[in-house]
Protein backbone atom coordinates (compact mmCIF):
# COMPACT_ATOMS: atom_id res chain seq x y z
CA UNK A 1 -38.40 3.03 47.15
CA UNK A 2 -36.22 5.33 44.95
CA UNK A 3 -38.09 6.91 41.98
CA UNK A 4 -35.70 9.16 39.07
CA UNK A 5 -37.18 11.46 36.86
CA UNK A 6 -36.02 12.21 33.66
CA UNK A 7 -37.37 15.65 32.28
CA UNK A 8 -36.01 18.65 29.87
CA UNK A 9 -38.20 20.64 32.52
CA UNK A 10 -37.03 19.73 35.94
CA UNK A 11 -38.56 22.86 37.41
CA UNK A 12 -42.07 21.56 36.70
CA UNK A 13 -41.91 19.52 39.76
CA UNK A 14 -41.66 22.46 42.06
CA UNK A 15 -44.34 21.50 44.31
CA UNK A 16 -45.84 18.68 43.18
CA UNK A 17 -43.88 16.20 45.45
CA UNK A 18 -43.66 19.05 48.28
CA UNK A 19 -46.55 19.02 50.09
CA UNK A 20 -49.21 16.58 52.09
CA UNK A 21 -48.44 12.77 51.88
CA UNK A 22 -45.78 12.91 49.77
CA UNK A 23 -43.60 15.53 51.97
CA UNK A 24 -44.37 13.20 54.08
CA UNK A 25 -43.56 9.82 52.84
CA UNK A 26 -40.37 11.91 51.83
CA UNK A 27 -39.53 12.82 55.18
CA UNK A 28 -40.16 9.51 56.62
CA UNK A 29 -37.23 8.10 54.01
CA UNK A 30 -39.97 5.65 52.85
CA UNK A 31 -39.18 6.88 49.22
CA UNK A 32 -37.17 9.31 47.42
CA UNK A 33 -37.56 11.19 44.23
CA UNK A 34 -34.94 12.56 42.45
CA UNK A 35 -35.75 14.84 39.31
CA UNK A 36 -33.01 14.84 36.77
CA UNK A 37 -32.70 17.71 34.03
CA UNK A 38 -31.85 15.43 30.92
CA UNK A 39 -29.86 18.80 29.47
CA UNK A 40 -27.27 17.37 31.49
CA UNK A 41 -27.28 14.66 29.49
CA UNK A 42 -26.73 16.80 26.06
CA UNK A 43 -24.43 16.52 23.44
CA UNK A 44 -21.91 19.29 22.23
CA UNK A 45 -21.75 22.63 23.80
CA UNK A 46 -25.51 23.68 23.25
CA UNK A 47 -26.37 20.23 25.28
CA UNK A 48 -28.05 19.08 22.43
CA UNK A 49 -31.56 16.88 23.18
CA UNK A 50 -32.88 16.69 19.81
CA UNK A 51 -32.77 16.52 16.34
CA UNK A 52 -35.26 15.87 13.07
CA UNK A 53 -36.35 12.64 11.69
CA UNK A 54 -34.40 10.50 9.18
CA UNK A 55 -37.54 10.42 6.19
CA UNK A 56 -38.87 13.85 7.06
CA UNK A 57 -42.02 14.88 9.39
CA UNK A 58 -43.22 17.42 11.32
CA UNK A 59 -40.70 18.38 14.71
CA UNK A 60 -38.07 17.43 16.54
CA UNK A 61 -37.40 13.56 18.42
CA UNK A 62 -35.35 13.22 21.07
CA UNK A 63 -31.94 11.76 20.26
CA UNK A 64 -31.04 8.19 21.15
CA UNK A 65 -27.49 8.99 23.50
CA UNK A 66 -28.64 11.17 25.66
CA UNK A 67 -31.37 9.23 26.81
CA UNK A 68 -28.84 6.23 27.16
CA UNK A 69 -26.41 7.79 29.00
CA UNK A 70 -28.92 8.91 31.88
CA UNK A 71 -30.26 5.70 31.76
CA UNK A 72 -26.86 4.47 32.31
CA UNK A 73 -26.44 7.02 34.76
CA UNK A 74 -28.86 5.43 37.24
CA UNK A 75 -28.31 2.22 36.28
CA UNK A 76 -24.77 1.30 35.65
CA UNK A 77 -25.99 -0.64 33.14
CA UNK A 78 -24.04 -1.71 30.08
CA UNK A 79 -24.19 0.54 27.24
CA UNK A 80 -26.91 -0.40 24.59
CA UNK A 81 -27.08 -3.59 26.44
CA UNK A 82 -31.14 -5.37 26.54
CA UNK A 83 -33.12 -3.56 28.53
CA UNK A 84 -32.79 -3.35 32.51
CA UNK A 85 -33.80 -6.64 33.90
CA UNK A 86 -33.20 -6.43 37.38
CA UNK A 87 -36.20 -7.54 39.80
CA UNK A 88 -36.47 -4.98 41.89
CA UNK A 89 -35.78 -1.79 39.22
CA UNK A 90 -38.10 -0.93 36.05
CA UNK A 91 -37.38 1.67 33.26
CA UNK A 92 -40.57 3.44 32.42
CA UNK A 93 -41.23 5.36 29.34
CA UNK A 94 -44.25 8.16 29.87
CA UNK A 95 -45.76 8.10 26.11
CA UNK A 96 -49.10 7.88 24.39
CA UNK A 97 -48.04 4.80 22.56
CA UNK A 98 -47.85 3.03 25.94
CA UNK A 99 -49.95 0.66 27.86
CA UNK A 100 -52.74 2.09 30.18
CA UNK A 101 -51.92 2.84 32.95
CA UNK A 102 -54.14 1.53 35.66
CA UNK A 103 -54.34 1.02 39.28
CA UNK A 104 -53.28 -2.80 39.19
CA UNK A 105 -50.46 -1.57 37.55
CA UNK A 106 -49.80 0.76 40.09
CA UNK A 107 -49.91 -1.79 42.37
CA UNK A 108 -46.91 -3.87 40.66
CA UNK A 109 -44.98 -1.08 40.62
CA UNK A 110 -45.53 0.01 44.34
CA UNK A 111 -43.60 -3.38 44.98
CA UNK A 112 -40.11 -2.29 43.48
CA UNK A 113 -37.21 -0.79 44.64
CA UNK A 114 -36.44 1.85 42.12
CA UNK A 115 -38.17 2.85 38.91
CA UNK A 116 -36.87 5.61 36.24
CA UNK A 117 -39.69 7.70 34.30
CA UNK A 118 -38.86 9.37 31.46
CA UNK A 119 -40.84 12.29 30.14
CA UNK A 120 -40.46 12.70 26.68
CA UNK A 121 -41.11 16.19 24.58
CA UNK A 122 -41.35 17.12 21.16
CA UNK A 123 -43.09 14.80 18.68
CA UNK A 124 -41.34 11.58 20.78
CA UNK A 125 -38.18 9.37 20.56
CA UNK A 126 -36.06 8.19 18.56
CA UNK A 127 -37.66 4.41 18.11
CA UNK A 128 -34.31 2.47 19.02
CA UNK A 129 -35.32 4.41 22.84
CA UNK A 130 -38.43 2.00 22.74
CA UNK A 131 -36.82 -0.88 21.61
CA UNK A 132 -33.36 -1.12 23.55
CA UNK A 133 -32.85 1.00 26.56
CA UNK A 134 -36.52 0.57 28.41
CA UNK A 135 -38.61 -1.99 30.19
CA UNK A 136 -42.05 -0.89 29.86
CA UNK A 137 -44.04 2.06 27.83
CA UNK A 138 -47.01 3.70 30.12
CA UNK A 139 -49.81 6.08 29.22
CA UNK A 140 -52.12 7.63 31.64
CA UNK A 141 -54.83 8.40 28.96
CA UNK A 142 -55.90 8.39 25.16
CA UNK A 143 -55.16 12.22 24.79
CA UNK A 144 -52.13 14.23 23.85
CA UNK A 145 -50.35 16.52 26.51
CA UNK A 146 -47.41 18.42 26.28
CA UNK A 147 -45.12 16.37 27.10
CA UNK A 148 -44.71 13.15 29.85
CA UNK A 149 -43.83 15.43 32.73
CA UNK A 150 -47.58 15.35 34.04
CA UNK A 151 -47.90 11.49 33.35
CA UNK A 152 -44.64 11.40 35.56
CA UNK A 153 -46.69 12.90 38.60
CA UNK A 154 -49.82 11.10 38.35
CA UNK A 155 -47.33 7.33 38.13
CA UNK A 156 -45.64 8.94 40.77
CA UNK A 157 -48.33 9.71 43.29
CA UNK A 158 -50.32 6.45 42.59
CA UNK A 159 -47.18 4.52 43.22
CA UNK A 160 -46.11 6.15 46.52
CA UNK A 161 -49.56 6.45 48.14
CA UNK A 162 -49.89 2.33 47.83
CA UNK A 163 -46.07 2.34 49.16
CA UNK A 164 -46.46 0.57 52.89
CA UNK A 165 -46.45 3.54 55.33
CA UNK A 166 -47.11 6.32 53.56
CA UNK A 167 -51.27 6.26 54.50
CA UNK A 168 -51.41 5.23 58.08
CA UNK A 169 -54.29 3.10 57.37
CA UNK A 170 -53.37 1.04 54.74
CA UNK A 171 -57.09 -0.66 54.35
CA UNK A 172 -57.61 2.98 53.16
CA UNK A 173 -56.49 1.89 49.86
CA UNK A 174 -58.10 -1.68 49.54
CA UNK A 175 -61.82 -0.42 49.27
CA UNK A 176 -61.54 2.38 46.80
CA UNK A 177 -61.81 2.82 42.82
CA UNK A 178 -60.46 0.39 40.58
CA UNK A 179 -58.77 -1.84 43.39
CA UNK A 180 -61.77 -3.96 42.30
CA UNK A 181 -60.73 -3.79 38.56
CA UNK A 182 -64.40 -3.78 37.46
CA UNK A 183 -65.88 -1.41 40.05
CA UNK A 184 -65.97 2.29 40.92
CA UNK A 185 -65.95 3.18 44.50
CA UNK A 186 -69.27 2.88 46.15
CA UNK A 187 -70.96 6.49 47.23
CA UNK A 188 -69.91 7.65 50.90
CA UNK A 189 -71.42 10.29 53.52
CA UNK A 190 -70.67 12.25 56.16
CA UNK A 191 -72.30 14.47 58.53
CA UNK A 192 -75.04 16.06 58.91
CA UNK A 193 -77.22 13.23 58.27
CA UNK A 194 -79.95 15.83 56.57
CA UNK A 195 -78.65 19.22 54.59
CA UNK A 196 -81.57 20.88 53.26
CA UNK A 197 -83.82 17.55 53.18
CA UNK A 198 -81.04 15.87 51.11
CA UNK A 199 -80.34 12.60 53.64
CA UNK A 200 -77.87 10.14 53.91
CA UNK A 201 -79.58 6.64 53.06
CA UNK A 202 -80.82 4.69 55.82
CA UNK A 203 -79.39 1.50 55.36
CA UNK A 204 -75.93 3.51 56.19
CA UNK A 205 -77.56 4.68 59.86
CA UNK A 206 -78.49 1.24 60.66
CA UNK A 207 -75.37 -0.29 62.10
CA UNK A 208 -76.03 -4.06 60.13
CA UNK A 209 -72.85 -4.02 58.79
CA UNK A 210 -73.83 -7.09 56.36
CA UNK A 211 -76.61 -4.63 55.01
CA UNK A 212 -74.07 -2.38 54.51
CA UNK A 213 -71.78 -4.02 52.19
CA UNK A 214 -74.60 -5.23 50.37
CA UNK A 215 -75.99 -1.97 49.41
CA UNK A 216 -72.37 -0.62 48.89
CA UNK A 217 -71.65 -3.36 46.47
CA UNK A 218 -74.96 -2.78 44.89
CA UNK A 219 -74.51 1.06 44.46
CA UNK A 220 -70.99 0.52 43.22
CA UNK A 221 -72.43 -1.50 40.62
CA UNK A 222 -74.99 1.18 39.72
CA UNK A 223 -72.54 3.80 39.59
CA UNK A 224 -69.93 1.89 37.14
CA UNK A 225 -73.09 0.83 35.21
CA UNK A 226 -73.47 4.48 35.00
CA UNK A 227 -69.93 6.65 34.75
CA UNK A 228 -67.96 3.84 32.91
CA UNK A 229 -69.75 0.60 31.52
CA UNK A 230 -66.23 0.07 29.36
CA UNK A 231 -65.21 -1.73 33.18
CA UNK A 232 -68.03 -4.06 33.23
């Protein structure tokens, strides 16, 4: 999988993508990511990214061309043509006005060959962005941030961990939050089996593996019921 990142702040990703599984899945050539300063992508000598809003408002929106030219860039797609329809590739834009992201989602995505984020900045983009030169709009929450260079990561990471290869045991990612869309992940132990007369429940000593499954499905119940009835 190839994954581009569009960003005004490139540098932010210093680290992120450097360490643990994704070094890894790097170094393996199961995927690459390639961050892309969109100042390259400026016009006139100041590289210009932005400008303000035709009807007045508060701060700056980031200018249609740019955007299209990197997008173009990647793609070698027309210019201003309908948005990127290839099977295999997906332009995503990182914005509050997006869909949810979720782990389904992430799922879909894990299956293509190349996907573009772009991080946007300022107070957002120009609207013809939205309409003609992207495939999909994502959001990774009903807050505000800074800008779409952290949304970036987190579609980023959640994509490339369900990549094939990149955990070595790949059931690892069936049986966890949200790959049951209505279910949090069911409470798990370790060793000891009593720390300071706090145990691990019986039923998980036993060995009855049908016993097991039955109390795990009941306690993930209990614990969605709990942390986040919105999934039931």
């Amino acid at each position: 999988m190839k994954i581009d990142i569009l960003s005004l702040f490139p540098k932010m990703f210093t680290g992120p993508f450097d360490d643990s599984l994704m070094a890894r899945a790097q170094a393996k050539k199961l995927v690459t990511i390639t961050i892309h300063d969109l100042r390259q992508f400026g016009l006139d000598e100041r590289k210009t990214i932005d400008d303000r809003p035709y009807g007045g408002g508060v701060g700056m929106l980031m200018m249609i061309e740019p955007i299209e030219k990197a997008i173009h860039k990647l793609t070698k797609r027309k210019l201003l043509s309908n948005p990127f329809r290839k099977k295999k590739t997906r332009v995503i834009l990182l914005t509050p006005r997006g869909k949810r992201f979720t782990q389904e989602k992430a799922q879909e995505l894990s299956k293509l060959d190349h996907l573009i984020l772009i991080s946007g900045r300022y107070e957002g983009f120009d609207e013809r962005i939205h309409d003609h030169l992207v495939d999909e709009e994502l959001s990774i929450g009903d807050y505000i941030l800074m800008g779409g260079e952290l949304p970036a990561m987190v579609v980023t990471e959640t994509v490339v961990r369900l990549v094939p290869g990149v955990i070595q045991k790949e059931d690892a990612t069936k049986y966890e939050s949200f790959s049951d869309p209505r279910l949090l992940e069911a409470p798990q132990y370790t060793r000891p089996e009593n720390y300071k007369g706090w145990k691990v429940p019986s039923v998980l000593l036993t060995g009855d593996h049908k016993k097991i499954n039955e109390w795990k499905k009941k306690m993930a119940q209990e614990k969605t019921s709990k942390n986040r009835p919105d999934l039931i």
